[in-house]
Protein backbone atom coordinates (compact mmCIF):
# COMPACT_ATOMS: atom_id res chain seq x y z
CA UNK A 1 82.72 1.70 90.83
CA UNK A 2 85.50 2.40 88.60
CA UNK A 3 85.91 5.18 86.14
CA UNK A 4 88.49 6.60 84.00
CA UNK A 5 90.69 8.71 85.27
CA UNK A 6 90.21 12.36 83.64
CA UNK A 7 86.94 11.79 82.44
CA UNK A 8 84.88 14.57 81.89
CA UNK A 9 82.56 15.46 85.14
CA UNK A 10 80.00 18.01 82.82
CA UNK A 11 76.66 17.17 83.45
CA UNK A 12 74.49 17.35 79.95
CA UNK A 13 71.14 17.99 79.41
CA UNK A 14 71.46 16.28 75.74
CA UNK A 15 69.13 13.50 74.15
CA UNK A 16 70.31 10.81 74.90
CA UNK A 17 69.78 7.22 73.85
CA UNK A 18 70.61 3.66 76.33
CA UNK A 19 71.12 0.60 74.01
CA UNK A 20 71.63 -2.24 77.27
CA UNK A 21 73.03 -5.51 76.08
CA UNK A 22 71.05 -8.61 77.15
CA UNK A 23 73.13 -11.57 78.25
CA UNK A 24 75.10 -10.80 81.14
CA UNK A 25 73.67 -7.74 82.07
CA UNK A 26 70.23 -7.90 82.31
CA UNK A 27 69.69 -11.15 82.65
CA UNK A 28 71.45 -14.65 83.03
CA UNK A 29 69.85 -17.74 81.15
CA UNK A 30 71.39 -20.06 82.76
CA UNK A 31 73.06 -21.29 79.57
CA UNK A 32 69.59 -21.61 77.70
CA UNK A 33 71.00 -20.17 74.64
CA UNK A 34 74.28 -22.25 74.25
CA UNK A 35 71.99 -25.50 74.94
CA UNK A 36 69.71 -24.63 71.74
CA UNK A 37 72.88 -23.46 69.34
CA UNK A 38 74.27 -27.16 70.63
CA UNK A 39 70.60 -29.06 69.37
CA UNK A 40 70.66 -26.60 66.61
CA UNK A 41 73.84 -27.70 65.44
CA UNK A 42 72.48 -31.09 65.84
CA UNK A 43 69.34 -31.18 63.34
CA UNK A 44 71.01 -28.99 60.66
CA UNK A 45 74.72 -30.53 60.39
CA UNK A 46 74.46 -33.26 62.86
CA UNK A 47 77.24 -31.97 65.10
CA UNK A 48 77.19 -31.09 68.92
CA UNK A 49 80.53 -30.00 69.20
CA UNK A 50 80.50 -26.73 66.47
CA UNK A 51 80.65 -24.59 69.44
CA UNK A 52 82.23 -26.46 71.99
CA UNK A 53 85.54 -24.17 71.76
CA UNK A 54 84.68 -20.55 71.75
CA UNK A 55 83.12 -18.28 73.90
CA UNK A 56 79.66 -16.67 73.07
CA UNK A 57 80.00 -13.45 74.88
CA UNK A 58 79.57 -9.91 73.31
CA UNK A 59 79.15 -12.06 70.06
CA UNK A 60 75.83 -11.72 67.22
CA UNK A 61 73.77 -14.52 67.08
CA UNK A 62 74.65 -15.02 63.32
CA UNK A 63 78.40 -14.75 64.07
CA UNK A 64 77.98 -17.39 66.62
CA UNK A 65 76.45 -19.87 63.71
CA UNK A 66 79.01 -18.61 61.06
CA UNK A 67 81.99 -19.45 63.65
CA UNK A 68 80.44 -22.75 64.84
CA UNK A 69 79.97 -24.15 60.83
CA UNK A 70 83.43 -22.46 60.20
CA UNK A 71 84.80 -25.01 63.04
CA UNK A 72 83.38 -28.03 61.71
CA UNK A 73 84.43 -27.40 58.11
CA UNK A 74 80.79 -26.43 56.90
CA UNK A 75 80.09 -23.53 54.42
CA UNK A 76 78.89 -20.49 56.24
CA UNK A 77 76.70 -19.50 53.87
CA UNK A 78 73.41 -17.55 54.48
CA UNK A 79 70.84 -20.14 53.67
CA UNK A 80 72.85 -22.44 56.53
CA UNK A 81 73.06 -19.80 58.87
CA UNK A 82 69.20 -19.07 58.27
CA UNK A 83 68.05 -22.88 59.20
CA UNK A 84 70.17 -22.95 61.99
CA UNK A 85 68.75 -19.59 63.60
CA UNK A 86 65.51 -21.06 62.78
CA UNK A 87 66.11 -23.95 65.01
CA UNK A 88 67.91 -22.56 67.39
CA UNK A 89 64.83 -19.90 68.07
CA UNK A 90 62.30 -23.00 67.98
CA UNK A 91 64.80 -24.92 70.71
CA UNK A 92 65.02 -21.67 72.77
CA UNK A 93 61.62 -21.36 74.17
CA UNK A 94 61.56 -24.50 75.94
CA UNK A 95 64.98 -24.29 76.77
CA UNK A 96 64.51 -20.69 78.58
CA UNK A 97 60.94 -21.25 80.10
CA UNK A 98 62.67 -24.38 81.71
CA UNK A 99 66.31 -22.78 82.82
CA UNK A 100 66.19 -24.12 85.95
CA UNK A 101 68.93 -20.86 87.12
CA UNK A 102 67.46 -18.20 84.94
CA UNK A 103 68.55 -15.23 86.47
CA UNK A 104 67.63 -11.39 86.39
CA UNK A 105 70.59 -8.98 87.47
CA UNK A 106 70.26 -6.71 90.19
CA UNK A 107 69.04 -3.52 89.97
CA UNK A 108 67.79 -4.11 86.27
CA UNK A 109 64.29 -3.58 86.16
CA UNK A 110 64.97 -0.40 88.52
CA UNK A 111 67.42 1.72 86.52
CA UNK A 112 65.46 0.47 83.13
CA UNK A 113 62.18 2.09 84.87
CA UNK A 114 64.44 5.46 85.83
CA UNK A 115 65.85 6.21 82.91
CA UNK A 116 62.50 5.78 81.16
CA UNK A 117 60.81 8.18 83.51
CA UNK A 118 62.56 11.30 81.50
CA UNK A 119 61.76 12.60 78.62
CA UNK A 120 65.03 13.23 76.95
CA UNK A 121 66.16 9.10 77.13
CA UNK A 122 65.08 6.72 74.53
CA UNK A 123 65.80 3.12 76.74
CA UNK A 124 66.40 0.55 73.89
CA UNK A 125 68.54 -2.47 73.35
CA UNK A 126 71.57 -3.20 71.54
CA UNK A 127 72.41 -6.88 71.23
CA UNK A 128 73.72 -9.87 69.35
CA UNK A 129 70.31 -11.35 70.33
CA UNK A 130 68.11 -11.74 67.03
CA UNK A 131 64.84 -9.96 67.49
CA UNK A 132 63.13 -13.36 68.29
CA UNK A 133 65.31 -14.68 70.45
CA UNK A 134 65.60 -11.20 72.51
CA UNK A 135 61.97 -11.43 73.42
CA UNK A 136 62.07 -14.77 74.70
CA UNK A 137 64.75 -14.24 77.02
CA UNK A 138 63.07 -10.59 78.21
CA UNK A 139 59.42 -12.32 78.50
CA UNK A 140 60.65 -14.70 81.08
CA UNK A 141 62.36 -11.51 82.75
CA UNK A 142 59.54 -9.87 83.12
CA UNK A 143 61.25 -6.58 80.81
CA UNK A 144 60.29 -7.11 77.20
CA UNK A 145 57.88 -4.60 77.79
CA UNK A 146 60.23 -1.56 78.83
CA UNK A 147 61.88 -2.19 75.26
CA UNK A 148 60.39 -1.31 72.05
CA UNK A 149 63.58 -0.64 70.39
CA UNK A 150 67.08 -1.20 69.38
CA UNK A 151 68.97 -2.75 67.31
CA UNK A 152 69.42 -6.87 67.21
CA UNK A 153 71.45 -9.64 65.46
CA UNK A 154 68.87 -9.58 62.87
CA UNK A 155 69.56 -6.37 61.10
CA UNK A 156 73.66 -6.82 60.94
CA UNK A 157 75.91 -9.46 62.21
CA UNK A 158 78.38 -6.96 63.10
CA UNK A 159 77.68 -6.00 66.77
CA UNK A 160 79.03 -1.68 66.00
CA UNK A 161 76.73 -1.89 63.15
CA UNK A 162 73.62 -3.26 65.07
CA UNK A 163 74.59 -0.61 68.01
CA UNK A 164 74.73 2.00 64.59
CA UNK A 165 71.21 0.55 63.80
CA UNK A 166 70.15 1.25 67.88
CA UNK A 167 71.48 4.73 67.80
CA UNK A 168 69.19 5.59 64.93
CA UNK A 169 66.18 4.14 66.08
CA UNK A 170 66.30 5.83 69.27
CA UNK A 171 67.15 9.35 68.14
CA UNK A 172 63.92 8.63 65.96
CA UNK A 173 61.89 8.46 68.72
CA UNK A 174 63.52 11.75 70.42
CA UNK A 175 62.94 13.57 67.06
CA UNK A 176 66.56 13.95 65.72
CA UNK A 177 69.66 12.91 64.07
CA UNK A 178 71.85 10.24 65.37
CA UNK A 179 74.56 12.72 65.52
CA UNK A 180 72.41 14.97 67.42
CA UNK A 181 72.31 12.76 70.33
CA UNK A 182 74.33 11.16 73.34
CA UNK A 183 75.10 7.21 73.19
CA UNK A 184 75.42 4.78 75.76
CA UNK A 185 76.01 1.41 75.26
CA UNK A 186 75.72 -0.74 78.80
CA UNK A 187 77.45 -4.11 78.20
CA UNK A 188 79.11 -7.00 80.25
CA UNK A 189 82.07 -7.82 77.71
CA UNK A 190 85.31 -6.80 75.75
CA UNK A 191 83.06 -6.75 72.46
CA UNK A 192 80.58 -4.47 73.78
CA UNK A 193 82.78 -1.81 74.41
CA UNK A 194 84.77 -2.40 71.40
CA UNK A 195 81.49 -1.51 69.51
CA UNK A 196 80.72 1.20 71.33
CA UNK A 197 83.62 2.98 70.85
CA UNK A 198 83.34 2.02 67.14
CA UNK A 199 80.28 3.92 66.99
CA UNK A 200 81.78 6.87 69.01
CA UNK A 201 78.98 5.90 71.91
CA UNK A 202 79.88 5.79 75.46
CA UNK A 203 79.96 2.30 77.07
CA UNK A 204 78.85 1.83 80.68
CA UNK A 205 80.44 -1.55 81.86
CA UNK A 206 78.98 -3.83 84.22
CA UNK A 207 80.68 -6.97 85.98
CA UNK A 208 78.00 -9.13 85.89
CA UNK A 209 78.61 -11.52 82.73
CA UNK A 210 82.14 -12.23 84.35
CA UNK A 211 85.06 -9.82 82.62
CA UNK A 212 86.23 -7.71 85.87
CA UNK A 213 85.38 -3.89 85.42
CA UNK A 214 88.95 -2.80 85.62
CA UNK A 215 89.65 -4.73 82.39
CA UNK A 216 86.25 -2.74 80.72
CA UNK A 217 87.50 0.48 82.10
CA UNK A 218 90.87 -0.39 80.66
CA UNK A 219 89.38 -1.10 77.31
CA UNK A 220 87.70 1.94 77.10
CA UNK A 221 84.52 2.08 79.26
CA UNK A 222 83.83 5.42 80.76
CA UNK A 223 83.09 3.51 83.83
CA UNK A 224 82.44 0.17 85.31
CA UNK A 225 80.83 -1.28 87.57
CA UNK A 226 80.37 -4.80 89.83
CA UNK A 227 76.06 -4.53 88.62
CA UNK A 228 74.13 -2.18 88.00
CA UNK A 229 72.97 -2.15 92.08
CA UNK A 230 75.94 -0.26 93.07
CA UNK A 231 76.18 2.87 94.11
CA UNK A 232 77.20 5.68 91.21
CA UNK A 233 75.79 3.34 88.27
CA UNK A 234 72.69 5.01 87.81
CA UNK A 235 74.11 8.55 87.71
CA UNK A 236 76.73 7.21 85.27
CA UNK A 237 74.30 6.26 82.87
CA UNK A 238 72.61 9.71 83.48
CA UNK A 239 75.77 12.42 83.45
C-alpha cells in the first residue's frame, strides 16, 4: 500500500458516502465494451477505426462517442451521440455475456459487502458507465445488486460532475447535505482522481486497471493500492 506522506491519521465517525468506479476496479470485461463502441461506430457512421487511437480509461461513455466522431471528422452532436449509445448498449449484452476473460477483481464483492454492513456508508457508484450499460457489466459480476446508487454517464458527461451527482444521491440516503458528508471516490485511473479532487472527495486508488499506484498517489490519491485484496485497503476506505 502506498499513502501520502503527512496524511491525516484521525479516525472519523462522519457519513460517509463510496462512489467505486467500474472498469478496472471492480471488474475487467475483457474488452467487451471497446468491441461494441467499435460495431457501434460501424452501423451509425460506418467506421471501425473512430476509436482506434485513444484510450478509454477514467473516460464517460458519451465522451468516448464525442471523441471517437470528433476523430473521424463527424459532428458530435447529441442526436449522434444518442444513436450511437443506443447501439453500443444493444451490442454490449452479447458482447459481455460472451467475454470469454471477464474478470471480477479481488477482494470486490468482500469490501462492497463490509462497507455496506454500517450504517453511516451509503456504497454507490460513480462511473463513466451509462446507467444501462453499468448493469450489464455488474449482472454478469454477480454485484448489481449491492448498488442502487450513484451517479453514471447518463446524467453528465463530465466524470467530477457525475461523481457531484453520486455525492448527492448518497448523502440522500444518509439523510443530509452533500456537504455534510465524507467522499470517497475508489478508481483505477488518472481521471478518477482528477474528479475526485474536483469535487473535494477523497480518492482511494487501486492498481488494478493498469496505472501503478505510485503515479495515483502522486496525482493526488490519499492512498493506493495493488487491489483492493491487500492488506490496509479496507481500513483506508473506512478512516
Amino acid at each position: 500500500m502506498l499513502k501520502k506522506v503527512g496524511a491525516k491519521e484521525e479516525r472519523v465517525k462522519a457519513p460517509t458516502v463510496f462512489l467505486f468506479d467500474i472498469d478496472g476496479t471492480l471488474l475487467l470485461s475483457g474488452g467487451a465494451g471497446r468491441r461494441s463502441f467499435e460495431a457501434a461506430f460501424v452501423q451509425v457512421c460506418g467506421r471501425r477505426d473512430a476509436c482506434a487511437h485513444f484510450s478509454f480509461g477514467g473516460m464517460t461513455d458519451r465522451a468516448i462517442a464525442r471523441t471517437g466522431l470528433t476523430a473521424i471528422g463527424r459532428d458530435a452532436d447529441a442526436a449522434t451521440i444518442d444513436a450511437l449509445i443506443e447501439a453500443y448498449l444493444v451490442l454490449l449484452h452479447d458482447a459481455v455475456a460472451k467475454s470469454p476473460v471477464f474478470t471480477v477483481m479481488p477482494n470486490a464483492h468482500a469490501t462492497v459487502e463490509a462497507l455496506r454492513t454500517n450504517a453511516d456508508f451509503a456504497v454507490g457508484l460513480g462511473t463513466g458507465n451509462v446507467r444501462r450499460g453499468a448493469n450489464v457489466k455488474l449482472a454478469r459480476a454477480e454485484l448489481a445488486h449491492l448498488f442502487d446508487f450513484g451517479g453514471f454517464g447518463c446524467d453528465y458527461e463530465d466524470r467530477a460532475e457525475l461523481l457531484r451527482k453520486g455525492a448527492e444521491r448518497g448523502a440522500a440516503k444518509l439523510g443530509v447535505n452533500a456537504a455534510e458528508a465524507r467522499v470517497v471516490v475508489i478508481g483505477d485511473t488518472p481521471r478518477d482522481v482528477a474528479a475526485a479532487l474536483a469535487i473535494g472527495a477523497e480518492c482511494i486508488g487501486v492498481g488494478t486497471g493498469g496505472v501503478a499506484p505510485s503515479e495515483l498517489l502522486a496525482l493526488g490519491a490519499v492512498a493506493a493500492f495493488a487491489s483492493l485484496a491487500e492488506d490496509g485497503a479496507l481500513d483506508a476506505l473506512v478512516g
